[in-house]
C-alpha atoms as a PDB file:
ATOM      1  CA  UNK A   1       0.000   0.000   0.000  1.00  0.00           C
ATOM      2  CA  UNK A   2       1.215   3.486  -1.191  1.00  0.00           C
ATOM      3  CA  UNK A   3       0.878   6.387   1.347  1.00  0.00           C
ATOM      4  CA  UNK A   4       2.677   9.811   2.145  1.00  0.00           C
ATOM      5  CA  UNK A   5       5.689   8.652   4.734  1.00  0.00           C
ATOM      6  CA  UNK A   6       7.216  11.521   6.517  1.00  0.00           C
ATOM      7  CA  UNK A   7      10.871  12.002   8.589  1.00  0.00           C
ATOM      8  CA  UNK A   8      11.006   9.147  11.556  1.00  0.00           C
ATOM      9  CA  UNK A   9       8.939   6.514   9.562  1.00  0.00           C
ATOM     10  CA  UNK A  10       9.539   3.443   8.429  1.00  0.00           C
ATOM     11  CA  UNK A  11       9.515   2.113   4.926  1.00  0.00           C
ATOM     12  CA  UNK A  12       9.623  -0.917   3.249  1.00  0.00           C
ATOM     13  CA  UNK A  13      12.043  -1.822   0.601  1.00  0.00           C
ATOM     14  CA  UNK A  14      11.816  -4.628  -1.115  1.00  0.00           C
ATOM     15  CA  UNK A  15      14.961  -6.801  -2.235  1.00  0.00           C
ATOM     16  CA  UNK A  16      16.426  -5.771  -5.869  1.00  0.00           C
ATOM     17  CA  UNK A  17      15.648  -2.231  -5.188  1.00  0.00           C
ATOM     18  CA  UNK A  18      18.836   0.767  -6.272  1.00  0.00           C
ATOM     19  CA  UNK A  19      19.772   2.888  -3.253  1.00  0.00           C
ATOM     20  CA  UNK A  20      22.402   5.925  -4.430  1.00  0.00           C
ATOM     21  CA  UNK A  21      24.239   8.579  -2.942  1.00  0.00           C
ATOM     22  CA  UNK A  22      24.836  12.067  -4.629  1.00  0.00           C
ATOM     23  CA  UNK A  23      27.317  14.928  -4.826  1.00  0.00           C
ATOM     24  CA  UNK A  24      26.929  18.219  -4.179  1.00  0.00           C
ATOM     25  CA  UNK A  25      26.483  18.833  -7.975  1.00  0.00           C
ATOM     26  CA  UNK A  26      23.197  16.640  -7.539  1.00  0.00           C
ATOM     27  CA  UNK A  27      25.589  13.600  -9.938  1.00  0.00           C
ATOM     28  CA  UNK A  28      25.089   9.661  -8.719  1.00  0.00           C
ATOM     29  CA  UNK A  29      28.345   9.209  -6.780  1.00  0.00           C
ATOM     30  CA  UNK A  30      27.685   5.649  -5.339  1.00  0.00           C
ATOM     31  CA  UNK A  31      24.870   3.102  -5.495  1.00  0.00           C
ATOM     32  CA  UNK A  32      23.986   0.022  -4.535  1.00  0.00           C
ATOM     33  CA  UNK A  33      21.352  -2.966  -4.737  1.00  0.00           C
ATOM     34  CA  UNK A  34      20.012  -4.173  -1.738  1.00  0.00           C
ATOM     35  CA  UNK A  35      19.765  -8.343  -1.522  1.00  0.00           C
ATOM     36  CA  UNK A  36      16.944  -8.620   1.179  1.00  0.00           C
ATOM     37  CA  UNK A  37      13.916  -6.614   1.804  1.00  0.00           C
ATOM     38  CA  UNK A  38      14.161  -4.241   4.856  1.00  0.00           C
ATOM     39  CA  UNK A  39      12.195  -2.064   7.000  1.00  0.00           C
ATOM     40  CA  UNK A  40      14.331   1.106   6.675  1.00  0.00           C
ATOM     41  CA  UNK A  41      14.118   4.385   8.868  1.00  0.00           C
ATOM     42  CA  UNK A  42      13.187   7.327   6.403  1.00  0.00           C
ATOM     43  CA  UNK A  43      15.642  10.500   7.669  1.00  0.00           C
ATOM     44  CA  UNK A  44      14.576  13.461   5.095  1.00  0.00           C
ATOM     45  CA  UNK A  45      11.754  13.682   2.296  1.00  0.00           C
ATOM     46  CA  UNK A  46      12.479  14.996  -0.709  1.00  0.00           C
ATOM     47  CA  UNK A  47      10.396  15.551  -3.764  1.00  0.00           C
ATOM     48  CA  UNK A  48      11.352  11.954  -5.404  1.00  0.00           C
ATOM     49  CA  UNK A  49      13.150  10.380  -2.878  1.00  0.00           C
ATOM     50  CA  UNK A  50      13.476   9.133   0.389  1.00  0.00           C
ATOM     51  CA  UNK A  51      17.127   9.363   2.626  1.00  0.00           C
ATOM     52  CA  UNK A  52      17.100   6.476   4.708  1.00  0.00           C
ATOM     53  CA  UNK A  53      19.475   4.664   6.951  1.00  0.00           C
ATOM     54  CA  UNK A  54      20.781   1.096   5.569  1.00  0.00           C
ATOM     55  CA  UNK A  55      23.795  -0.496   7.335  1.00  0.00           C
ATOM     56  CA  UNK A  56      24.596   3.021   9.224  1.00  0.00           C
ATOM     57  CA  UNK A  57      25.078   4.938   6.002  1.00  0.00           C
ATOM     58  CA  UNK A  58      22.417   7.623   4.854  1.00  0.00           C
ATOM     59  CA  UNK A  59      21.247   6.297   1.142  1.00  0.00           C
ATOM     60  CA  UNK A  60      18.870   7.790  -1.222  1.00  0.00           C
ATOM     61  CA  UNK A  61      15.981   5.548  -2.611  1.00  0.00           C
ATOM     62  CA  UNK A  62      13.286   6.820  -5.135  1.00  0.00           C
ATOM     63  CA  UNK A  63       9.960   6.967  -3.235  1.00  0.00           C
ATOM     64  CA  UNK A  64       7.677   4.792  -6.517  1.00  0.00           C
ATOM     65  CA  UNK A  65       9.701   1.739  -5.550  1.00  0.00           C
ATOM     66  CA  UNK A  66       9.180   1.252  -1.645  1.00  0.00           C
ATOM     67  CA  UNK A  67       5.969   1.362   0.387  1.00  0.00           C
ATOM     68  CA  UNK A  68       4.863   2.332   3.510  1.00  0.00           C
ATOM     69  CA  UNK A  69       4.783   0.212   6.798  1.00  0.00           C
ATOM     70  CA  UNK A  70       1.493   0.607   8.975  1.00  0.00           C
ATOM     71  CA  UNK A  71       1.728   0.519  12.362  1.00  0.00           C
ATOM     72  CA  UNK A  72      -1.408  -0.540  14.122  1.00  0.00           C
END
């Protein structure tokens, strides 16, 4: 299920998915695929992408390929 996630939420991203890192000219500088799906902590929102926490390192992820995590 797709919903707005904000700062301090979790998201779920599932296993196959690109995570990236940029410069400060806004240029790909690292990336990544993750191997498992993971319940990641979202840090900042931006307008396409989530930063999120994976394996101590803040990592970019666009926000069409994860979804959000209800709590009940």
């Amino acid at each position: 299920m797709k919903y707005l996630t904000n700062k301090g939420e979790l998201i779920y991203v599932p296993s196959q998915t690109l995570l990236h890192t940029i410069d400060g000219q806004g240029n790909v500088n690292n990336y990544m695929k993750i191997c498992d799906p993971a319940n990641l902590l979202v840090t900042e929102v931006h307008e396409r992408t989530y930063e999120i926490l994976y394996h101590g390192k803040k990592w970019l992820v666009e926000k069409d390929k994860t979804y959000g995590v209800k709590n009940d």
